[in-house]
PDB file of N, CA and C in Angstrom:
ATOM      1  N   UNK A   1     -46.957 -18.275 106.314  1.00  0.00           N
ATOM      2  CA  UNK A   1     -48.366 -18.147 105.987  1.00  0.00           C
ATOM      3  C   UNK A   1     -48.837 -16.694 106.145  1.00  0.00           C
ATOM      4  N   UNK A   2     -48.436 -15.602 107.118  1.00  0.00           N
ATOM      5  CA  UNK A   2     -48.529 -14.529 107.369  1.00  0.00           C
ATOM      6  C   UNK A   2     -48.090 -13.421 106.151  1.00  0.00           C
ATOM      7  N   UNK A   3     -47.065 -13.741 105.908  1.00  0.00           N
ATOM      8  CA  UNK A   3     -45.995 -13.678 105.037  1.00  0.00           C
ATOM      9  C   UNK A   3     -47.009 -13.425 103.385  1.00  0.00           C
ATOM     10  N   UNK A   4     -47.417 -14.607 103.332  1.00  0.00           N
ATOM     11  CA  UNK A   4     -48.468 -14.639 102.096  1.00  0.00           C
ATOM     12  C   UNK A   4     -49.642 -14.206 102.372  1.00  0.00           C
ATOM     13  N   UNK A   5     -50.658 -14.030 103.218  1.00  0.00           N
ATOM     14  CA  UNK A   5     -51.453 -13.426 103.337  1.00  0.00           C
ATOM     15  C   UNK A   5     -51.603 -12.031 103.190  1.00  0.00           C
ATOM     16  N   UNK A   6     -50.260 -11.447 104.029  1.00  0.00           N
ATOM     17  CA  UNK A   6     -50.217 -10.091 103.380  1.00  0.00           C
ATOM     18  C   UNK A   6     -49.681  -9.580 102.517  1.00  0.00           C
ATOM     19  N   UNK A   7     -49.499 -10.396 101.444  1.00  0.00           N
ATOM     20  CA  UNK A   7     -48.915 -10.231 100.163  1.00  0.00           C
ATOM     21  C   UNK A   7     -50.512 -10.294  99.169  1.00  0.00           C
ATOM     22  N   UNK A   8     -51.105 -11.298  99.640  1.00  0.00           N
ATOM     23  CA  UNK A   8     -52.019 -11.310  98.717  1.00  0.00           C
ATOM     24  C   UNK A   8     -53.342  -9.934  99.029  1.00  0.00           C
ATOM     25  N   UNK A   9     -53.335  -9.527 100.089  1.00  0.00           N
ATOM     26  CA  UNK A   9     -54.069  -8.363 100.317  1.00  0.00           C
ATOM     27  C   UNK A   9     -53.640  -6.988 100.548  1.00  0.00           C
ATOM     28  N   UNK A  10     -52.315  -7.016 100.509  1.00  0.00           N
ATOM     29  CA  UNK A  10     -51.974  -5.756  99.522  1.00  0.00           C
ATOM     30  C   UNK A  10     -51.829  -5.828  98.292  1.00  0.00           C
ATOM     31  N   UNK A  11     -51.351  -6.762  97.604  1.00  0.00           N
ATOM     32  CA  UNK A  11     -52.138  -7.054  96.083  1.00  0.00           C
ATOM     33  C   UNK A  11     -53.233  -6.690  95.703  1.00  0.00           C
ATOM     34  N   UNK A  12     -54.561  -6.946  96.579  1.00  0.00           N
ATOM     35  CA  UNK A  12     -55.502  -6.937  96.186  1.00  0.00           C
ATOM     36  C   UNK A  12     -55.685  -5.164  96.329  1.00  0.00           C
ATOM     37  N   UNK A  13     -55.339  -4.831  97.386  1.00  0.00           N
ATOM     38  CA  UNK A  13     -55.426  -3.203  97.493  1.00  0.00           C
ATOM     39  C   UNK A  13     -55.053  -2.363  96.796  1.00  0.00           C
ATOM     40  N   UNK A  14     -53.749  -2.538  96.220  1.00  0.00           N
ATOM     41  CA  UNK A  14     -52.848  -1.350  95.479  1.00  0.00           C
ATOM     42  C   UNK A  14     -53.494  -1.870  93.775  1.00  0.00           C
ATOM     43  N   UNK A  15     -53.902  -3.422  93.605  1.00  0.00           N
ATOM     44  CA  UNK A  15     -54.091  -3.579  92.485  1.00  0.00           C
ATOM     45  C   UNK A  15     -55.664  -2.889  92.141  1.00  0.00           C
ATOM     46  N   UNK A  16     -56.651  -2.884  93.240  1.00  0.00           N
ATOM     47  CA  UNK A  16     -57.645  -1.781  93.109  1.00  0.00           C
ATOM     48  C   UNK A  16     -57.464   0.058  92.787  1.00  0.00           C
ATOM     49  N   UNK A  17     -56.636  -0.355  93.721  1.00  0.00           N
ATOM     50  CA  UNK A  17     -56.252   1.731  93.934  1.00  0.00           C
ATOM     51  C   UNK A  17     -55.779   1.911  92.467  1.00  0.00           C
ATOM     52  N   UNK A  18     -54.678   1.017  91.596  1.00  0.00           N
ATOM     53  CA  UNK A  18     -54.149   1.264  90.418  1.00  0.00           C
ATOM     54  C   UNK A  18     -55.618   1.285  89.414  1.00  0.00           C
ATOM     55  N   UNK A  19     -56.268   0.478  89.708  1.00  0.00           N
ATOM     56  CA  UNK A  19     -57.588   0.168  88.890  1.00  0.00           C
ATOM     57  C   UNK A  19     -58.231   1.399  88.607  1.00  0.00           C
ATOM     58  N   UNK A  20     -58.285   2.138  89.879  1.00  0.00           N
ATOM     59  CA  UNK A  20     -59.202   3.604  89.681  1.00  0.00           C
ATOM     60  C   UNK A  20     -58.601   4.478  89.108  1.00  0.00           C
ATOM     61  N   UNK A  21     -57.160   4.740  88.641  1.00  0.00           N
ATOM     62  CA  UNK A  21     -56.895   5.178  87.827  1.00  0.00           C
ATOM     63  C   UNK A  21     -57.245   5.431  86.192  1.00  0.00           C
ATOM     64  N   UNK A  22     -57.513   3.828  85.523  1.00  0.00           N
ATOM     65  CA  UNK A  22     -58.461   3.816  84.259  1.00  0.00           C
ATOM     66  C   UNK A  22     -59.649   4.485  84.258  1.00  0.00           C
ATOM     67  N   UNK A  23     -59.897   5.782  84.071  1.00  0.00           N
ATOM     68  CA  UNK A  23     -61.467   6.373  83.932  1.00  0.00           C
ATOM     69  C   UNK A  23     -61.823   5.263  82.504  1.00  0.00           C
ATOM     70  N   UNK A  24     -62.715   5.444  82.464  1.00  0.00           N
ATOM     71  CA  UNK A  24     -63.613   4.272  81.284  1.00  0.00           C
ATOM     72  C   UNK A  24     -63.616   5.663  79.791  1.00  0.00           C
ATOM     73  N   UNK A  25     -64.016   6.528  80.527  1.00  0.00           N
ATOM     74  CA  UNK A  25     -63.893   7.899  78.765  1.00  0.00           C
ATOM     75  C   UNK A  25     -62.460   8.223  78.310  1.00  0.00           C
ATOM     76  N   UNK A  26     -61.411   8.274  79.110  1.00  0.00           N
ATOM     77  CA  UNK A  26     -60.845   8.787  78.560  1.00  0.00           C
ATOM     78  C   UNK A  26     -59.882   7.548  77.909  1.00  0.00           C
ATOM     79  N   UNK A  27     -60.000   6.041  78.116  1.00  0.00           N
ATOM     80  CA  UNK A  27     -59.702   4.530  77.528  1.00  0.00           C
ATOM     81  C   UNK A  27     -60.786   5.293  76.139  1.00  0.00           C
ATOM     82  N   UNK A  28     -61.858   5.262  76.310  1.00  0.00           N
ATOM     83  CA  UNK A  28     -62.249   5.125  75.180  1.00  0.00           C
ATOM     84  C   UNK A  28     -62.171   6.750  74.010  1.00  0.00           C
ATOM     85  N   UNK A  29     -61.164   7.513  74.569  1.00  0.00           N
ATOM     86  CA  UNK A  29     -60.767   8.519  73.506  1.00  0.00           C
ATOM     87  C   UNK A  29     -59.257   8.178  72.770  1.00  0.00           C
ATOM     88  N   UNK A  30     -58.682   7.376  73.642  1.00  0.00           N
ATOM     89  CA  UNK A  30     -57.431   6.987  73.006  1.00  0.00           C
ATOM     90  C   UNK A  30     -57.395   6.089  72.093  1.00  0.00           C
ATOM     91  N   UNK A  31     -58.477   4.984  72.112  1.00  0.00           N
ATOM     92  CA  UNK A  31     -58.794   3.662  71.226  1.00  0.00           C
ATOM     93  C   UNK A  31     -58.948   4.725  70.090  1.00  0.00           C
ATOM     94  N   UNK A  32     -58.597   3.820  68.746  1.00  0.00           N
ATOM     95  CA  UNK A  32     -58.742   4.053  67.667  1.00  0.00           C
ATOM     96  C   UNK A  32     -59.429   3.425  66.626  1.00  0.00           C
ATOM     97  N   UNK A  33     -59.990   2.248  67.401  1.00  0.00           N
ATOM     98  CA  UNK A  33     -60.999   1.261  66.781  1.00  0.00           C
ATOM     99  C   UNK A  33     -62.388   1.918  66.575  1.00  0.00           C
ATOM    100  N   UNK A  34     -62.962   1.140  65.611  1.00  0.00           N
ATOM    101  CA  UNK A  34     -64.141   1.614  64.936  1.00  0.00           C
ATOM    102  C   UNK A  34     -64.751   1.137  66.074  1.00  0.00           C
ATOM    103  N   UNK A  35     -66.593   1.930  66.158  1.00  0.00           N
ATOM    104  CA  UNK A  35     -67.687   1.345  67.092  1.00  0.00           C
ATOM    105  C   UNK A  35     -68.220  -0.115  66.918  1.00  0.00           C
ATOM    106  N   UNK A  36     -67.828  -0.748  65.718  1.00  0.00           N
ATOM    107  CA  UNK A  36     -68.554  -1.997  65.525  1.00  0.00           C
ATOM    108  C   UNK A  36     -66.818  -3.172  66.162  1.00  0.00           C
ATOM    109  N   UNK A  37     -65.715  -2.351  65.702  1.00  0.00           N
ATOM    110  CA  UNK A  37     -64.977  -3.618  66.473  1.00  0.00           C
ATOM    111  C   UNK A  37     -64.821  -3.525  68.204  1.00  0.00           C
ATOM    112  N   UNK A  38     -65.007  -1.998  68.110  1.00  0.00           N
ATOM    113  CA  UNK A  38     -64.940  -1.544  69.681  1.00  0.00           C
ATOM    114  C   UNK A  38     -66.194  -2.685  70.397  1.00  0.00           C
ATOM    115  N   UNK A  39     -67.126  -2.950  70.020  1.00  0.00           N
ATOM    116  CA  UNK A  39     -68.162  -3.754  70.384  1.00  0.00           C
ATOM    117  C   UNK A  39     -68.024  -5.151  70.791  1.00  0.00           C
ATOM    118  N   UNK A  40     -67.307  -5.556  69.567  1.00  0.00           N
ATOM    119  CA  UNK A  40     -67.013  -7.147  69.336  1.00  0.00           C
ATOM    120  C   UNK A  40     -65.573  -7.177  70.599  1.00  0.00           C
ATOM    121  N   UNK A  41     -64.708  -6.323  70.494  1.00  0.00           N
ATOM    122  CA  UNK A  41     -63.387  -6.369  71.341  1.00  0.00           C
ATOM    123  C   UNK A  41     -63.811  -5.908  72.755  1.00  0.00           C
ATOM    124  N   UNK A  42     -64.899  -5.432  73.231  1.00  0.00           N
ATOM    125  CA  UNK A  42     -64.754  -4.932  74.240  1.00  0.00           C
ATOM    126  C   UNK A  42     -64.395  -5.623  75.952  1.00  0.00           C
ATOM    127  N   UNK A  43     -64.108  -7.435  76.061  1.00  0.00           N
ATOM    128  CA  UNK A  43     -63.856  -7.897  76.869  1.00  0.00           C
ATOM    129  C   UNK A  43     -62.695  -7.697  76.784  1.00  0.00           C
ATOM    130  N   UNK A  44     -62.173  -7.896  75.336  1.00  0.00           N
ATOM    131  CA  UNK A  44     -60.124  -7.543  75.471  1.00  0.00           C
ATOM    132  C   UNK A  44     -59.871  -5.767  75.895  1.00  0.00           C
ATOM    133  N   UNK A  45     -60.517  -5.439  76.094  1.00  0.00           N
ATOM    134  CA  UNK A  45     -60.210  -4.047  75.570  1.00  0.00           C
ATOM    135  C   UNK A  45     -60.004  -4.039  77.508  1.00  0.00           C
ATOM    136  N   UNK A  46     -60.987  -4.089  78.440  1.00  0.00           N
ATOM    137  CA  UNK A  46     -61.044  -4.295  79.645  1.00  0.00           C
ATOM    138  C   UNK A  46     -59.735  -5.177  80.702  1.00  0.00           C
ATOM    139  N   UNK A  47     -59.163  -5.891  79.304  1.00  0.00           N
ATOM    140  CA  UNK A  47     -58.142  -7.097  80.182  1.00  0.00           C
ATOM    141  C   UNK A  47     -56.842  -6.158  80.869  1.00  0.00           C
ATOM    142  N   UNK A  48     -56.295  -4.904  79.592  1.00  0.00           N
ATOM    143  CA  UNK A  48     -55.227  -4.471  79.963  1.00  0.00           C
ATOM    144  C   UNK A  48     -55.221  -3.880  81.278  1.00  0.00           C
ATOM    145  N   UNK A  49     -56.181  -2.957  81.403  1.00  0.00           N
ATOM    146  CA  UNK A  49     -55.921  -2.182  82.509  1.00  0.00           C
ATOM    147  C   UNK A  49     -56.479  -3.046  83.974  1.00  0.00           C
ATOM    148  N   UNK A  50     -56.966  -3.785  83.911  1.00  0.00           N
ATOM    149  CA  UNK A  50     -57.070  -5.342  84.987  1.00  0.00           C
ATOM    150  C   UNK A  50     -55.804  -5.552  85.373  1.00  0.00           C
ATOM    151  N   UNK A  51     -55.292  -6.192  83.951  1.00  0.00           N
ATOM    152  CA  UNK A  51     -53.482  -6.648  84.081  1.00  0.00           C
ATOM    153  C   UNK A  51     -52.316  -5.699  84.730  1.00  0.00           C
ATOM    154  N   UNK A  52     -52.442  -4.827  83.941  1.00  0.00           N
ATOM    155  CA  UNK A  52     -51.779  -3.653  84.562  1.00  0.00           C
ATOM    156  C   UNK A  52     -51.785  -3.351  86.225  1.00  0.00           C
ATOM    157  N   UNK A  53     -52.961  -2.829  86.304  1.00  0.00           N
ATOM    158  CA  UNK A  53     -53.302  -2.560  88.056  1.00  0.00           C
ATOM    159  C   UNK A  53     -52.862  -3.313  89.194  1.00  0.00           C
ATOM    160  N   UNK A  54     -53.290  -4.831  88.728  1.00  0.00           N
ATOM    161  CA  UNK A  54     -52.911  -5.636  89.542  1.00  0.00           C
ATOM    162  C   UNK A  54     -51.476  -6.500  89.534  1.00  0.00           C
ATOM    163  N   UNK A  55     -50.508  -6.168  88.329  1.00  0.00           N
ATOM    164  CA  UNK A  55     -49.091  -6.250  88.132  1.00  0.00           C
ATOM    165  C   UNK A  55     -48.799  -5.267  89.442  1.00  0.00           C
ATOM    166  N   UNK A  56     -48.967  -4.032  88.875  1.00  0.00           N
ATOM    167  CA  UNK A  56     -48.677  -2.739  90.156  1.00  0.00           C
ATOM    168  C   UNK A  56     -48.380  -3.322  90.910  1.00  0.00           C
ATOM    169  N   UNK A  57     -49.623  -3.292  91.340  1.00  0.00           N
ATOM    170  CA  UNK A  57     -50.149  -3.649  92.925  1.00  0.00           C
ATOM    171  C   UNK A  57     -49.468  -4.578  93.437  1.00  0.00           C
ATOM    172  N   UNK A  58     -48.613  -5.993  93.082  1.00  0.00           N
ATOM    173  CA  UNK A  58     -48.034  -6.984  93.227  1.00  0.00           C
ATOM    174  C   UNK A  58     -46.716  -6.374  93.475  1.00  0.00           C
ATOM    175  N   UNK A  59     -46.090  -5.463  92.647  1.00  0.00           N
ATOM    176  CA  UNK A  59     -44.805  -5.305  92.592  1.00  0.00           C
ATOM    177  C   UNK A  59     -44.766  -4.148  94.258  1.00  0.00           C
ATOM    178  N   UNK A  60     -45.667  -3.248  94.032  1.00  0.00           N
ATOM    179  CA  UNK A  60     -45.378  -2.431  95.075  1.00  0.00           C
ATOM    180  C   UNK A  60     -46.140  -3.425  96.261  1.00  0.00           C
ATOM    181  N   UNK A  61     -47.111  -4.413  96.183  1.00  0.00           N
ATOM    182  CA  UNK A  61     -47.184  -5.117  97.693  1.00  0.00           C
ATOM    183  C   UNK A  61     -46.079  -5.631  97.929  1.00  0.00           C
ATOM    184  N   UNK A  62     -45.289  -6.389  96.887  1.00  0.00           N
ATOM    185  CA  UNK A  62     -44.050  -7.193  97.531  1.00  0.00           C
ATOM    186  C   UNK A  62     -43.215  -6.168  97.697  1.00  0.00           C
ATOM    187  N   UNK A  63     -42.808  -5.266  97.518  1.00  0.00           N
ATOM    188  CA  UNK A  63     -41.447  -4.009  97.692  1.00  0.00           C
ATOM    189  C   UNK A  63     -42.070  -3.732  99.620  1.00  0.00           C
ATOM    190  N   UNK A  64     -43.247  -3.711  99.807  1.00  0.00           N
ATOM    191  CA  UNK A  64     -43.739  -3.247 101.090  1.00  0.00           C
ATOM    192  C   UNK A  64     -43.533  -4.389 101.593  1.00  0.00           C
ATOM    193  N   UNK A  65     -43.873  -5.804 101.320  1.00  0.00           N
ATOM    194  CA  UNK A  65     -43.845  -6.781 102.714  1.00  0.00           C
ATOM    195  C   UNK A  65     -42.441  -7.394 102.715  1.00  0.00           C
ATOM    196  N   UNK A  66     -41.433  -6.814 101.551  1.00  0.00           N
ATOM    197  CA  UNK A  66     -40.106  -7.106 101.841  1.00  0.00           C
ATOM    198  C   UNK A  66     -39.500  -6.188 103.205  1.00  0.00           C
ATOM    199  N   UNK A  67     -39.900  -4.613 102.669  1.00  0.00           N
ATOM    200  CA  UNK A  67     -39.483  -3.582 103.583  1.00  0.00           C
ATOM    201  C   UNK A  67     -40.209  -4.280 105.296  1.00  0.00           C
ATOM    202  N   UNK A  68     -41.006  -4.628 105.489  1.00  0.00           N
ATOM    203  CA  UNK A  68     -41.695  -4.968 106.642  1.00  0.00           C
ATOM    204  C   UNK A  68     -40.841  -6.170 106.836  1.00  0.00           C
ATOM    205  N   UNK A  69     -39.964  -7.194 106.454  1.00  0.00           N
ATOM    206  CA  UNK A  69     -40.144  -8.263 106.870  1.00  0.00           C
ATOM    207  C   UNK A  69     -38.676  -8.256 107.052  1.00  0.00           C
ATOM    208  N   UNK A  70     -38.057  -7.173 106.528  1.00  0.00           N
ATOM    209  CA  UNK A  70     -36.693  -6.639 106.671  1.00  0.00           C
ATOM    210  C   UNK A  70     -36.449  -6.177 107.953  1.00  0.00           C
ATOM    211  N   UNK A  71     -37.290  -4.899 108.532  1.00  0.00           N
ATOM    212  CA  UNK A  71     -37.352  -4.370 109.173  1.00  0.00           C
ATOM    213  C   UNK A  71     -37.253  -5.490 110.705  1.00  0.00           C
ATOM    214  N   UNK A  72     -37.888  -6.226 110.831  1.00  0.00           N
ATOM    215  CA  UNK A  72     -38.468  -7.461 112.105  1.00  0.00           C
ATOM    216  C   UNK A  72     -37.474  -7.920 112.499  1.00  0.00           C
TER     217      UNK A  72
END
Protein backbone atom coordinates (compact mmCIF):
# COMPACT_ATOMS: atom_id res chain seq x y z
CA UNK A 1 0.00 0.00 0.00
CA UNK A 2 3.04 2.30 0.70
CA UNK A 3 4.50 1.04 -2.28
CA UNK A 4 1.47 2.57 -4.32
CA UNK A 5 1.00 5.55 -2.65
CA UNK A 6 4.26 6.69 -3.50
CA UNK A 7 3.99 5.83 -6.86
CA UNK A 8 0.93 7.66 -7.30
CA UNK A 9 2.43 10.98 -5.82
CA UNK A 10 5.40 11.06 -7.55
CA UNK A 11 3.33 10.62 -10.56
CA UNK A 12 1.47 13.30 -9.68
CA UNK A 13 4.72 15.48 -9.12
CA UNK A 14 7.05 14.80 -11.99
CA UNK A 15 3.77 14.59 -14.15
CA UNK A 16 3.23 18.42 -13.04
CA UNK A 17 6.94 19.49 -13.22
CA UNK A 18 6.81 17.82 -16.99
CA UNK A 19 3.52 19.91 -17.43
CA UNK A 20 5.40 23.26 -16.91
CA UNK A 21 7.41 22.60 -19.51
CA UNK A 22 4.43 23.23 -22.30
CA UNK A 23 4.51 27.18 -22.36
CA UNK A 24 0.90 27.72 -24.00
CA UNK A 25 2.75 30.41 -26.99
CA UNK A 26 5.15 28.62 -28.07
CA UNK A 27 2.30 25.14 -28.56
CA UNK A 28 0.58 27.66 -30.30
CA UNK A 29 3.53 28.76 -32.86
CA UNK A 30 4.18 25.25 -33.86
CA UNK A 31 0.35 24.36 -34.63
CA UNK A 32 -0.35 24.82 -38.11
CA UNK A 33 -4.04 24.89 -37.92
CA UNK A 34 -6.15 27.68 -38.99
CA UNK A 35 -7.81 30.10 -36.05
CA UNK A 36 -11.30 28.79 -36.73
CA UNK A 37 -10.15 24.93 -36.39
CA UNK A 38 -7.64 25.96 -33.71
CA UNK A 39 -10.99 27.02 -31.87
CA UNK A 40 -13.19 24.08 -32.53
CA UNK A 41 -9.90 21.61 -31.62
CA UNK A 42 -8.77 23.35 -28.79
CA UNK A 43 -9.73 20.60 -25.96
CA UNK A 44 -7.68 18.03 -28.24
CA UNK A 45 -5.06 20.29 -28.76
CA UNK A 46 -4.55 20.48 -24.63
CA UNK A 47 -4.82 16.43 -24.30
CA UNK A 48 -1.19 15.84 -25.67
CA UNK A 49 0.87 17.62 -23.49
CA UNK A 50 -1.48 16.34 -20.28
CA UNK A 51 -0.62 12.81 -21.77
CA UNK A 52 2.78 13.34 -22.25
CA UNK A 53 3.73 14.94 -18.75
CA UNK A 54 2.06 12.60 -16.87
CA UNK A 55 3.42 9.36 -19.02
CA UNK A 56 6.91 11.09 -17.81
CA UNK A 57 6.16 11.45 -14.66
CA UNK A 58 4.96 7.70 -14.27
CA UNK A 59 7.94 6.30 -15.95
CA UNK A 60 10.49 8.36 -13.96
CA UNK A 61 8.16 7.88 -10.55
CA UNK A 62 8.38 4.16 -11.07
CA UNK A 63 12.36 4.13 -12.11
CA UNK A 64 12.58 6.13 -8.46
CA UNK A 65 10.31 3.88 -6.25
CA UNK A 66 12.00 0.84 -7.91
CA UNK A 67 15.54 2.44 -7.03
CA UNK A 68 14.07 3.06 -3.34
CA UNK A 69 12.56 -0.23 -2.89
CA UNK A 70 15.75 -1.87 -4.20
CA UNK A 71 17.80 -0.12 -2.06
CA UNK A 72 15.66 -1.41 1.56
Amino acid sequence: MQTLMTLLIFTFAYGLLFLSFFPEKSRSKISKITVTAKKAMHRDDLAWPFFLSFLGGYIVASLIVYLIRDSI
